[in-house]
Protein backbone atom coordinates (compact mmCIF):
# COMPACT_ATOMS: atom_id res chain seq x y z
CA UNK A 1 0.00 0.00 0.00
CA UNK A 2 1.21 3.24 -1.12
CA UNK A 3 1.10 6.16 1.48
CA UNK A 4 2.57 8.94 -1.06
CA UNK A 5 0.93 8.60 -4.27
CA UNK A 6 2.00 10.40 -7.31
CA UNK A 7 0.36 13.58 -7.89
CA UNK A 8 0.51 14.08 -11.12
CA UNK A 9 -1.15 10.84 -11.59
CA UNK A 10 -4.12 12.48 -9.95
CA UNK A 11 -4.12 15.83 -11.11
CA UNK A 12 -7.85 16.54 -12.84
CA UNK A 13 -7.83 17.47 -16.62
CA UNK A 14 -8.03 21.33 -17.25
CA UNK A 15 -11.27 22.72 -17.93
CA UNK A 16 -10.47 26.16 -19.20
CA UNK A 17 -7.59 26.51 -21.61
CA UNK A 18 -7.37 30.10 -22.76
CA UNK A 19 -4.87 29.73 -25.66
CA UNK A 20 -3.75 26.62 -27.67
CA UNK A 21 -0.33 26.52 -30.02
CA UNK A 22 -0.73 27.50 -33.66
CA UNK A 23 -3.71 30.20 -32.83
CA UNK A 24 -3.13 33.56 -33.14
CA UNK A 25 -2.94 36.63 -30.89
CA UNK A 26 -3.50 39.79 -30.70
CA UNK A 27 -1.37 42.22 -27.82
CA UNK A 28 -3.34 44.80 -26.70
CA UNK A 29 -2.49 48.35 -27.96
CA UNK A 30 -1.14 49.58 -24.61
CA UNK A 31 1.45 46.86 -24.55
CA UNK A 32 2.55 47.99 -28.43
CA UNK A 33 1.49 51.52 -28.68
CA UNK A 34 1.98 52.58 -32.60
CA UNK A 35 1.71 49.37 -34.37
CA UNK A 36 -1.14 48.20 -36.26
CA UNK A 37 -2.98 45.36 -35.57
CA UNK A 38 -1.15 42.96 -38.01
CA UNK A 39 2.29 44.35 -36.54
CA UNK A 40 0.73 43.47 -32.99
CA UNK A 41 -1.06 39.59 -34.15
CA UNK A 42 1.32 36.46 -33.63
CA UNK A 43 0.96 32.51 -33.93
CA UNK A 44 1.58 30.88 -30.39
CA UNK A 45 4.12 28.20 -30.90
CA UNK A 46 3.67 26.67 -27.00
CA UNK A 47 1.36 27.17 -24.00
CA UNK A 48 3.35 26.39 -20.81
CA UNK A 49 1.78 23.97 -17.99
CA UNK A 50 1.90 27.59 -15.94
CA UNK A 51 -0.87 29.16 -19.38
CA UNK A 52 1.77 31.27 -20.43
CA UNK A 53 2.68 31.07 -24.40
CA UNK A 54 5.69 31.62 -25.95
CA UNK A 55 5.41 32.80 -29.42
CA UNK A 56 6.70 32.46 -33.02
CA UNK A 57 9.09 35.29 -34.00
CA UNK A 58 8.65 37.16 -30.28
CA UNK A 59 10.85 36.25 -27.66
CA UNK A 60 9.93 35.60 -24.25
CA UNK A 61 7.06 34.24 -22.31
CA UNK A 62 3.57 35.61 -22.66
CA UNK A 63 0.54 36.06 -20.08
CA UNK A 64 -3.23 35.96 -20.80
CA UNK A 65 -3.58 39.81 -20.13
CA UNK A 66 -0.92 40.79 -22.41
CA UNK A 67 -3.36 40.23 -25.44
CA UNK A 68 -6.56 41.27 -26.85
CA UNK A 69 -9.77 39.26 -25.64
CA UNK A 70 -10.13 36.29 -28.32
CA UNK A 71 -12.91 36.91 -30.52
CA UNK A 72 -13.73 33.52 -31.77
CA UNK A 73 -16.12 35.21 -34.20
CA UNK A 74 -13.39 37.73 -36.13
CA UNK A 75 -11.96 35.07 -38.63
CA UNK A 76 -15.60 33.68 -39.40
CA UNK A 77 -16.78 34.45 -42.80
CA UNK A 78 -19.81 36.50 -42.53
């Protein structure tokens, strides 16, 4: 009988995932004041088991509220 079980073996599947890799996102204009919004829109290459992203072509790593609210509704054809 095991009296210290694995954690990670029980850890419950995450219910709210706010970015996944290859989607795109936008910062928010106060973080790149100046740019458009193409100059400010990047692909997510990674999200990190702490939900930050790290990014294609933009180093670092990448919160949530460092971006735009996703508007699943912008790239459907109307």
């Amino acid at each position: 009988m095991a009296i210290f079980g694995n954690k990670k073996d029980k850890r419950e599947p995450r219910k709210f995932v706010w970015a996944r890799p290859e989607m795109f996102v936008t910062f928010r204009a106060e973080v790149m004041p100046g740019r458009s919004r193409e100059e400010r829109t990047y692909r997510i290459k990674e999200v990190l088991p702490n939900d930050r992203v790290i990014l294609y072509d933009f180093s670092g790593e990448h919160l949530e509220n460092e971006f735009e609210p996703i508007n699943f509704l912008r790239e459907k054809p109307g």
